[in-house]
PDB file of N, CA and C in Angstrom:
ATOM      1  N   UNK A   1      19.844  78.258 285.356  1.00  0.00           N
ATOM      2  CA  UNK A   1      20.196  77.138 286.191  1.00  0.00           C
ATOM      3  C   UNK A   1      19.420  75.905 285.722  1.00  0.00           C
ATOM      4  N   UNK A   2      20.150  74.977 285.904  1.00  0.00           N
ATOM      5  CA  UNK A   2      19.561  73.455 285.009  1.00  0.00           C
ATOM      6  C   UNK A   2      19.230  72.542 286.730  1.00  0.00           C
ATOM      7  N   UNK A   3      18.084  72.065 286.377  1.00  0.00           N
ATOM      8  CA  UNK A   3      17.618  71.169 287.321  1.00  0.00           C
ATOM      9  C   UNK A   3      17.666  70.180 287.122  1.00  0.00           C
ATOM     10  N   UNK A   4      17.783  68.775 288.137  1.00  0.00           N
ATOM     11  CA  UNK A   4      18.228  67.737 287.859  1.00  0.00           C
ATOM     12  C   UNK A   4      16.768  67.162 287.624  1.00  0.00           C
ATOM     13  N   UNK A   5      16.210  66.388 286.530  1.00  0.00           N
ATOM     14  CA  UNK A   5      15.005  66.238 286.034  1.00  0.00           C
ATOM     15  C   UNK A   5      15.077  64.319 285.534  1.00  0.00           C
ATOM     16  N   UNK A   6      14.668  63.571 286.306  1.00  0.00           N
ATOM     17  CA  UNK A   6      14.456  62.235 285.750  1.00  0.00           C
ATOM     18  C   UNK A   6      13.869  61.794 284.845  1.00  0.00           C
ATOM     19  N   UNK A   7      14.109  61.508 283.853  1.00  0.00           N
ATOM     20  CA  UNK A   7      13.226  60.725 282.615  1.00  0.00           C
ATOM     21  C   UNK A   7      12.700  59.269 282.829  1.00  0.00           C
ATOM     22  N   UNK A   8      11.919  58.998 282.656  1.00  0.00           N
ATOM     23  CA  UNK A   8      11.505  57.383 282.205  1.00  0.00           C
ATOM     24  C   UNK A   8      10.513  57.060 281.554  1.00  0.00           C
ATOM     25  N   UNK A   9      10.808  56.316 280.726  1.00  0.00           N
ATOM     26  CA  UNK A   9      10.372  55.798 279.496  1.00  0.00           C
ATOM     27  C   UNK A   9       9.612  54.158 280.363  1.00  0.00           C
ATOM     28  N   UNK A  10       8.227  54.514 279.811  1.00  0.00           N
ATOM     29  CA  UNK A  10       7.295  53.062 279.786  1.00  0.00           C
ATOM     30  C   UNK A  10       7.979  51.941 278.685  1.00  0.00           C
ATOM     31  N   UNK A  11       8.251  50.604 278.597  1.00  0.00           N
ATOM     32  CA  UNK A  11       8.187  49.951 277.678  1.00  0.00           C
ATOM     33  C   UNK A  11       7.828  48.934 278.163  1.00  0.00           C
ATOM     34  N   UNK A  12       6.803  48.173 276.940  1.00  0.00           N
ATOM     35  CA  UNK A  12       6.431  46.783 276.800  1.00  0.00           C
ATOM     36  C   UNK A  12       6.115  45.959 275.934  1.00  0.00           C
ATOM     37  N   UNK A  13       6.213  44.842 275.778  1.00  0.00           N
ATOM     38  CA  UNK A  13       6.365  44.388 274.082  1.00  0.00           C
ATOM     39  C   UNK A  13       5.732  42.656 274.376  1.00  0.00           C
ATOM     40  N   UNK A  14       4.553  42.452 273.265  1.00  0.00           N
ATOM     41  CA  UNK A  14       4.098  41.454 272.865  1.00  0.00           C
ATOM     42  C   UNK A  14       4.613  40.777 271.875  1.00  0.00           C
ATOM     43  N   UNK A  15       4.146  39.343 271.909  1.00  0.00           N
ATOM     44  CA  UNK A  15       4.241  38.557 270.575  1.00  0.00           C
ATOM     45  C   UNK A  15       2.956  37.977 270.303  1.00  0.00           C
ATOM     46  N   UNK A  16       2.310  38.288 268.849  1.00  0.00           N
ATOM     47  CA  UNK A  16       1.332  37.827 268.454  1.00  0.00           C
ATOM     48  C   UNK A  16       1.349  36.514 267.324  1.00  0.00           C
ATOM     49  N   UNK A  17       0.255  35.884 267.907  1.00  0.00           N
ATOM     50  CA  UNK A  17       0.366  34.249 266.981  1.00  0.00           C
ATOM     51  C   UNK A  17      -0.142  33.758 265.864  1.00  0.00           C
ATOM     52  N   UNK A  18      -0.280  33.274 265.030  1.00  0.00           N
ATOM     53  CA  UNK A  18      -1.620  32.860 264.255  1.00  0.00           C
ATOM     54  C   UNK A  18      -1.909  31.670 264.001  1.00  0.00           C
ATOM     55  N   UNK A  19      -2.860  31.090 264.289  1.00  0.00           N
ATOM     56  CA  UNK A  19      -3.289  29.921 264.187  1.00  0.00           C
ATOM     57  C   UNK A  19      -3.720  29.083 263.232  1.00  0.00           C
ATOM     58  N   UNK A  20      -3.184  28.395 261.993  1.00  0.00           N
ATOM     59  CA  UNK A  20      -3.413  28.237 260.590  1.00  0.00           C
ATOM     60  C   UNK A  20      -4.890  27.376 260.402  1.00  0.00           C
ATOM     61  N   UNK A  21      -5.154  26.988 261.333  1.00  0.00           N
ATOM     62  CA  UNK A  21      -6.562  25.558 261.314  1.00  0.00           C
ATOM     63  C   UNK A  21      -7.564  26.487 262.008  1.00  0.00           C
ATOM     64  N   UNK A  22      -7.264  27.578 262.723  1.00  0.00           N
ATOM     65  CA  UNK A  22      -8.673  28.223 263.447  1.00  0.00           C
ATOM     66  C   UNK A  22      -9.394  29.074 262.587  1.00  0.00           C
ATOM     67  N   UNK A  23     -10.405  29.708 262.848  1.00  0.00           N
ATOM     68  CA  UNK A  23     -11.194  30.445 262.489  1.00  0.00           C
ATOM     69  C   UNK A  23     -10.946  31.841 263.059  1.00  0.00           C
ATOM     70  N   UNK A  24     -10.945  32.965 262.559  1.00  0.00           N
ATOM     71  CA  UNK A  24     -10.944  34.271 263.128  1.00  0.00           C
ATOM     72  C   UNK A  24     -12.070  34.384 263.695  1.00  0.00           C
ATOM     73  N   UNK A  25     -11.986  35.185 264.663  1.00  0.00           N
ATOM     74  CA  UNK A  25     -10.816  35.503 265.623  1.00  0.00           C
ATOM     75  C   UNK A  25     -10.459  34.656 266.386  1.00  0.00           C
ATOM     76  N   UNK A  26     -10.619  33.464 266.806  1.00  0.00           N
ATOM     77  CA  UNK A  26      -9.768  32.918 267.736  1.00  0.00           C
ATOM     78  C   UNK A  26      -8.339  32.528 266.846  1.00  0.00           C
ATOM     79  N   UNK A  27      -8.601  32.560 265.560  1.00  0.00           N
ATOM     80  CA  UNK A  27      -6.868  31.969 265.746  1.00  0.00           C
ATOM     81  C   UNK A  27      -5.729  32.731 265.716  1.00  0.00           C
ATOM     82  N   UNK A  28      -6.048  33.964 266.325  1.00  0.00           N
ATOM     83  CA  UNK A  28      -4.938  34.919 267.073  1.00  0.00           C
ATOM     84  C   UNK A  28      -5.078  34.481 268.581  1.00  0.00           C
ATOM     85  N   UNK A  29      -3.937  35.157 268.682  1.00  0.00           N
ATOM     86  CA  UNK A  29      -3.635  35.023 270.051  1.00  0.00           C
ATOM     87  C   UNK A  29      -2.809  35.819 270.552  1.00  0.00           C
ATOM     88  N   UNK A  30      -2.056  36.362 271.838  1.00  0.00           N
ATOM     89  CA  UNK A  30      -1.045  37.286 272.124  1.00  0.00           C
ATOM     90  C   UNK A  30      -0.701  36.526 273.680  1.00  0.00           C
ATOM     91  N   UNK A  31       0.621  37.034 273.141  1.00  0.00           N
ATOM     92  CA  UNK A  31       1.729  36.595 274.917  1.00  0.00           C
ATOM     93  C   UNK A  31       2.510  37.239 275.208  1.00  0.00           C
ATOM     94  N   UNK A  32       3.611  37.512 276.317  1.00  0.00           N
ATOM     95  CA  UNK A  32       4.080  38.212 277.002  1.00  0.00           C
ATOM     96  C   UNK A  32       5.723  37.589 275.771  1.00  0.00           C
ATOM     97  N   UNK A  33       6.444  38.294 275.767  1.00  0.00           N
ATOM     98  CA  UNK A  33       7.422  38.458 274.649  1.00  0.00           C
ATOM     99  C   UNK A  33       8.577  37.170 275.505  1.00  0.00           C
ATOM    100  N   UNK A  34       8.736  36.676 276.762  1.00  0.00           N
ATOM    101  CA  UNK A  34       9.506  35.491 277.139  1.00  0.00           C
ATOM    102  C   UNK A  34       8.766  34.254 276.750  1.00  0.00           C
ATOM    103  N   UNK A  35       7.764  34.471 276.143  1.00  0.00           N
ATOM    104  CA  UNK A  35       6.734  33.041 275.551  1.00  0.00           C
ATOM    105  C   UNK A  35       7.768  32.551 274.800  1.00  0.00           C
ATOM    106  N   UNK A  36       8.295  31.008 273.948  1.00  0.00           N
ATOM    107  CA  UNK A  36       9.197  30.590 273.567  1.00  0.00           C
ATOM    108  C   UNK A  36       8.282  30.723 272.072  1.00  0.00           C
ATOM    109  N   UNK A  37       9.123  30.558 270.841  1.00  0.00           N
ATOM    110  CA  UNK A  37       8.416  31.366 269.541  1.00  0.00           C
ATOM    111  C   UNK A  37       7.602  30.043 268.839  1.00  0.00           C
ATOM    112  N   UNK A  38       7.956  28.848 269.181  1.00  0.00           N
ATOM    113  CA  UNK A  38       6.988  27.707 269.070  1.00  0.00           C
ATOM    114  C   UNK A  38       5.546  27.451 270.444  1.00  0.00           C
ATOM    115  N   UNK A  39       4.574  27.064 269.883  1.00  0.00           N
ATOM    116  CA  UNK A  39       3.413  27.695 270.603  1.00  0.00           C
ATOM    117  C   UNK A  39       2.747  26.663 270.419  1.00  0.00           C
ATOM    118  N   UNK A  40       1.546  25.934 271.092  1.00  0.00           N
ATOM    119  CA  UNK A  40       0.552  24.741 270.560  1.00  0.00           C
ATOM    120  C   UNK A  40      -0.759  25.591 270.926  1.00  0.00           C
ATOM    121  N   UNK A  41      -1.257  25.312 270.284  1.00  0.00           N
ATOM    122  CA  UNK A  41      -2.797  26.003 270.045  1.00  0.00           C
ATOM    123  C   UNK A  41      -3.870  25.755 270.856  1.00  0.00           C
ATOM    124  N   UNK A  42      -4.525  26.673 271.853  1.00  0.00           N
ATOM    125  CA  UNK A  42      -4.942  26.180 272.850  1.00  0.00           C
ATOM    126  C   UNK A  42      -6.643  25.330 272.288  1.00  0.00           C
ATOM    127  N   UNK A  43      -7.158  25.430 271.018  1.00  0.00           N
ATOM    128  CA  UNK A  43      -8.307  24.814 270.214  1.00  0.00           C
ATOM    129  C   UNK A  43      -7.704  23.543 270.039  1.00  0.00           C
ATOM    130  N   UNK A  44      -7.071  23.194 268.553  1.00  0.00           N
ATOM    131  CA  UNK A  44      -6.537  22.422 268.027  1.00  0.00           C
ATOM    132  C   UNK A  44      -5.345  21.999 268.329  1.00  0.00           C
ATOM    133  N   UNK A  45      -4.226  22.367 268.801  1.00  0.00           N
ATOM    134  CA  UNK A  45      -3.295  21.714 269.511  1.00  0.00           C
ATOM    135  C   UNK A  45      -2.255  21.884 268.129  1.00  0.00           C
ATOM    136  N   UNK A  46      -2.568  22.430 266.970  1.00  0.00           N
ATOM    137  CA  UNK A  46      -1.600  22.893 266.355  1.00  0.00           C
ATOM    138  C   UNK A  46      -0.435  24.248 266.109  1.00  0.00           C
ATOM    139  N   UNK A  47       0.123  24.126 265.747  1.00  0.00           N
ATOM    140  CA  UNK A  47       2.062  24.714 266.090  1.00  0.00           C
ATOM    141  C   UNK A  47       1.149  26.105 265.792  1.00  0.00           C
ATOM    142  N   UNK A  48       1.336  27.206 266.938  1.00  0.00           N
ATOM    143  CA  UNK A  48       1.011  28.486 266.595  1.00  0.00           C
ATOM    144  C   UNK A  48       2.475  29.459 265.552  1.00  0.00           C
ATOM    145  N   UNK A  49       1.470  29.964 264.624  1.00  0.00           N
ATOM    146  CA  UNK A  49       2.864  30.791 263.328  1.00  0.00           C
ATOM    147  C   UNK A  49       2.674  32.128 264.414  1.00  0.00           C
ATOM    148  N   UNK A  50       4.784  32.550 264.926  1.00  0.00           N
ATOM    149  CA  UNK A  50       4.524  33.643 265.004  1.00  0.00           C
ATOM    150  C   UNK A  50       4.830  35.045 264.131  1.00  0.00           C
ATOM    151  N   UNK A  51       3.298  35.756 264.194  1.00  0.00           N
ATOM    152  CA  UNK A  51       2.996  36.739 263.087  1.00  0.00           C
ATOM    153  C   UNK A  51       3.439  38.482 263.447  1.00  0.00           C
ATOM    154  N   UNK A  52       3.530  38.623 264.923  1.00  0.00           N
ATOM    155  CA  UNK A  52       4.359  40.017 264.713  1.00  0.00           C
ATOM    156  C   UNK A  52       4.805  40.361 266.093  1.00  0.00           C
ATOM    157  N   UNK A  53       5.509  41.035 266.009  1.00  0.00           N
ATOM    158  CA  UNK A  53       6.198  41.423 267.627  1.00  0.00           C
ATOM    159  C   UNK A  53       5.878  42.984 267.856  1.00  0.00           C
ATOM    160  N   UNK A  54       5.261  43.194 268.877  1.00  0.00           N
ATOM    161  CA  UNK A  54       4.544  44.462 269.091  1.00  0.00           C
ATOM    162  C   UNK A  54       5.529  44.886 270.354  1.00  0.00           C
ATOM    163  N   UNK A  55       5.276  46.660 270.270  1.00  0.00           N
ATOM    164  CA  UNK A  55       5.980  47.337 271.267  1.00  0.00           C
ATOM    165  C   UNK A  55       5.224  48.335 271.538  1.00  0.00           C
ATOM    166  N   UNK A  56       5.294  48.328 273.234  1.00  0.00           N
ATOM    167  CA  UNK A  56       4.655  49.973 273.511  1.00  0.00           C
ATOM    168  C   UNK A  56       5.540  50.311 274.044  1.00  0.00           C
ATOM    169  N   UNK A  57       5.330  51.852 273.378  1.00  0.00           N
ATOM    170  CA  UNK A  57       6.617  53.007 274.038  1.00  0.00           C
ATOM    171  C   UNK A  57       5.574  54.207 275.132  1.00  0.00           C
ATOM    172  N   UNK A  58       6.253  54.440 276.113  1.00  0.00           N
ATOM    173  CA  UNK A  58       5.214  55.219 277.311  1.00  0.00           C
ATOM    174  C   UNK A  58       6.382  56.747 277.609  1.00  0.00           C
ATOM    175  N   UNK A  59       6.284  57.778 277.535  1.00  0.00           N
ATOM    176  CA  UNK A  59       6.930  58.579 277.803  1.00  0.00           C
ATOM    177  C   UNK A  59       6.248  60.263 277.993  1.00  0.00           C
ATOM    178  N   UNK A  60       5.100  60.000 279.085  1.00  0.00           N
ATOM    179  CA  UNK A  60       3.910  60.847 278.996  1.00  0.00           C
ATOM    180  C   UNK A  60       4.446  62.155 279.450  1.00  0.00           C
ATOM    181  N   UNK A  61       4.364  63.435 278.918  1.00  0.00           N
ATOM    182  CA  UNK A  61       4.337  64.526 279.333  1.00  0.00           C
ATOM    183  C   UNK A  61       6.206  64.784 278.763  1.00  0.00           C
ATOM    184  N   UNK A  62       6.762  63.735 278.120  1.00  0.00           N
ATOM    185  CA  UNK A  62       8.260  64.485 278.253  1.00  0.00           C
ATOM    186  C   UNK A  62       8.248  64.883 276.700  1.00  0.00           C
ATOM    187  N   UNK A  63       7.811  66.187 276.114  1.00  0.00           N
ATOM    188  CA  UNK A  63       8.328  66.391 274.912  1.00  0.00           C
ATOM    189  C   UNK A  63      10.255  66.335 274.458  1.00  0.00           C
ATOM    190  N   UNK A  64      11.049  66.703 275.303  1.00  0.00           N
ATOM    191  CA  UNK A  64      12.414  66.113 274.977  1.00  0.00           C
ATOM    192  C   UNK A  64      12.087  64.780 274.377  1.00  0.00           C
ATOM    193  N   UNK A  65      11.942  63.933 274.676  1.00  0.00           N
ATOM    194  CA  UNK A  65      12.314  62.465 274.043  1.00  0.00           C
ATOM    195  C   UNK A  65      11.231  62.464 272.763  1.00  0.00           C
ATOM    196  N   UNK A  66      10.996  63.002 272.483  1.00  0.00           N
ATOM    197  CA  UNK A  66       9.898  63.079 271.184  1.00  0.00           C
ATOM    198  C   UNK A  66      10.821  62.749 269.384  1.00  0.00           C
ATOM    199  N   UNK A  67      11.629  63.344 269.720  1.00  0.00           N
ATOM    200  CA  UNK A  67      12.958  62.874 268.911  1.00  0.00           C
ATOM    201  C   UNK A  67      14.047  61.822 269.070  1.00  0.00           C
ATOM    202  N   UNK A  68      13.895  60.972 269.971  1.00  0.00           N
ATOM    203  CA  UNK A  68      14.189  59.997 269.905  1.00  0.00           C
ATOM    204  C   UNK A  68      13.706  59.007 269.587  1.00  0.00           C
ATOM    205  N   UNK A  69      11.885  59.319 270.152  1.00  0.00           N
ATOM    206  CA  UNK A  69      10.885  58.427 270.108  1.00  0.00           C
ATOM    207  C   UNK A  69      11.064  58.170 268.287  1.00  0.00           C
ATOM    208  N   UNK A  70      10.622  59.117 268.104  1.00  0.00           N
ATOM    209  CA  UNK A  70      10.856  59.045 266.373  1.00  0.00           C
ATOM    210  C   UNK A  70      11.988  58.270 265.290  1.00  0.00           C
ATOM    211  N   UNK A  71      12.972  58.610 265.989  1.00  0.00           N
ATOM    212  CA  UNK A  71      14.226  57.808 265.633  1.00  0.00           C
ATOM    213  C   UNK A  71      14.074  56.319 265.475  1.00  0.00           C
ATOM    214  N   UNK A  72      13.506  56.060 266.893  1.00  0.00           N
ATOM    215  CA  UNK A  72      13.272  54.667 267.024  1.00  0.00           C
ATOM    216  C   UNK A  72      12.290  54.093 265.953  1.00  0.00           C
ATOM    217  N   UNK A  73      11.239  54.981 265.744  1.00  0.00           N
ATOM    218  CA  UNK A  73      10.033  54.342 265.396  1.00  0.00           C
ATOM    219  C   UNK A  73      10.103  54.138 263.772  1.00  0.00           C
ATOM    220  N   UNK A  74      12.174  55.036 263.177  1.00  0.00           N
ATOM    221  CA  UNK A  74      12.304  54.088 261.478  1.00  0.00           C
ATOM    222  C   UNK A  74      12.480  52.729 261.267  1.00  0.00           C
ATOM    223  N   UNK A  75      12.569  51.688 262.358  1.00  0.00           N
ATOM    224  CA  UNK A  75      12.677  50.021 262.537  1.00  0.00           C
ATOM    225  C   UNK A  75      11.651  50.009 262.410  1.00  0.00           C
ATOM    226  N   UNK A  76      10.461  50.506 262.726  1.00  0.00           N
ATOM    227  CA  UNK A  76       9.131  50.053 263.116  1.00  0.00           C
ATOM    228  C   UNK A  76       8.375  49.695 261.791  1.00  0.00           C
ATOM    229  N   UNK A  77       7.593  48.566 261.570  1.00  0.00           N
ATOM    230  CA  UNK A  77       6.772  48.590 260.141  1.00  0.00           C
ATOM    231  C   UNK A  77       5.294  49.867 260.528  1.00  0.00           C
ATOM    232  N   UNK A  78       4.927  50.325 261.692  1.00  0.00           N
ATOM    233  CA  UNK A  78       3.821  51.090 262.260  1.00  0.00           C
ATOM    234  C   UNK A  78       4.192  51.636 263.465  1.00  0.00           C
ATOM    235  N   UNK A  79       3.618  52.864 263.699  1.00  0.00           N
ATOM    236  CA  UNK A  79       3.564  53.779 264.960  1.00  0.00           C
ATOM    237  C   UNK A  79       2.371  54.708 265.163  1.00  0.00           C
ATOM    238  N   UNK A  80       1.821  54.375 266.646  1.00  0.00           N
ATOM    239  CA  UNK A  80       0.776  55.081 266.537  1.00  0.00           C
ATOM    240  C   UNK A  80       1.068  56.238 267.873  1.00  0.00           C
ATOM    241  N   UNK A  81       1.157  57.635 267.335  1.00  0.00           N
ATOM    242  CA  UNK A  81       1.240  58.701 268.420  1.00  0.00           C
ATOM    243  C   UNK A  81       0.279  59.516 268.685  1.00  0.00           C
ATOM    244  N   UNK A  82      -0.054  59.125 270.210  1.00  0.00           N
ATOM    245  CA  UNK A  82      -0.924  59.877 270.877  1.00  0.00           C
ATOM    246  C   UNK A  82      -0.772  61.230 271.664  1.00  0.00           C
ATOM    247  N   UNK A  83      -1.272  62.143 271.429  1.00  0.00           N
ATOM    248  CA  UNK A  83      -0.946  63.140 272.400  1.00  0.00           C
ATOM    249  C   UNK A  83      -2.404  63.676 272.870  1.00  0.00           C
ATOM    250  N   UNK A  84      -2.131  64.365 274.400  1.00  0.00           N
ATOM    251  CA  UNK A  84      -3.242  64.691 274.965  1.00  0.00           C
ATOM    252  C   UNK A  84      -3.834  65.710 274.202  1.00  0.00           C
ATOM    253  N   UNK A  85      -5.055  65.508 274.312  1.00  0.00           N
ATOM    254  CA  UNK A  85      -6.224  66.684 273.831  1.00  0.00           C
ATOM    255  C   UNK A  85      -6.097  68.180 274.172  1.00  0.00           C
ATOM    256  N   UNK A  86      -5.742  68.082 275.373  1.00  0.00           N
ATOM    257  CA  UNK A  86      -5.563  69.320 276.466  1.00  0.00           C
ATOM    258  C   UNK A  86      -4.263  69.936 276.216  1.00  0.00           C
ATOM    259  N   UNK A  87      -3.016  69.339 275.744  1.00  0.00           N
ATOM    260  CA  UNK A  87      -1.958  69.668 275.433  1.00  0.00           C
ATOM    261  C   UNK A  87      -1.652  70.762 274.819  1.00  0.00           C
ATOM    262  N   UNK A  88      -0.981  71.876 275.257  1.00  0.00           N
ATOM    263  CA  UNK A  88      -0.473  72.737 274.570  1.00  0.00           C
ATOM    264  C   UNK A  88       1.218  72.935 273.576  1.00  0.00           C
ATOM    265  N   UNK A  89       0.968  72.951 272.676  1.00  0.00           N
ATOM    266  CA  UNK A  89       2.105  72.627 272.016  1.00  0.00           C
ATOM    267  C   UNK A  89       2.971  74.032 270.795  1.00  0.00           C
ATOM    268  N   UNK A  90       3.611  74.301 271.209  1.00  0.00           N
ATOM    269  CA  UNK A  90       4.162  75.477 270.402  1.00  0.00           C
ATOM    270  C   UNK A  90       4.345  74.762 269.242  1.00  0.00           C
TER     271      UNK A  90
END
């Protein structure tokens, strides 16, 4: 017998900036992904370059989606997968 079982998936996604006149580290920066992709620099007041668009994927405890997760993650230039310590895994 199959039980009716809800999935949901965490997602959230940044945009990161770079600041061509600052000094590291301040001339990064990060914003919420509705930020508009032209940016003024909260130092110098110059045009922030944007340098990468980040995503978190959240899908704790559901090994089913583990193969999808993957699927997704051939667009990706990086993926970092965490699994619990405690986890038992055939």
């Amino acid at each position: 017998m199959f039980r009716n079982i809800t999935i949901k998936l965490g997602y959230a996604n940044a945009k990161l900036y770079m600041c061509p006149n600052c000094p590291a580290p301040e001339r990064f920066k990060s914003y919420g992904s509705s930020k508009p992709d032209v940016v003024p620099c909260d130092i110098c007041k110059t045009e922030l370059v944007l340098y990468r668009h980040v995503s978190f994927v959240d899908c704790p405890g559901h090994d089913t989606l583990m193969a999808t997760m993957l699927a997704g993650a051939a667009v990706m230039d990086a993926a970092l997968l965490l699994v619990a310590g405690n986890a038992t895994y055939p």
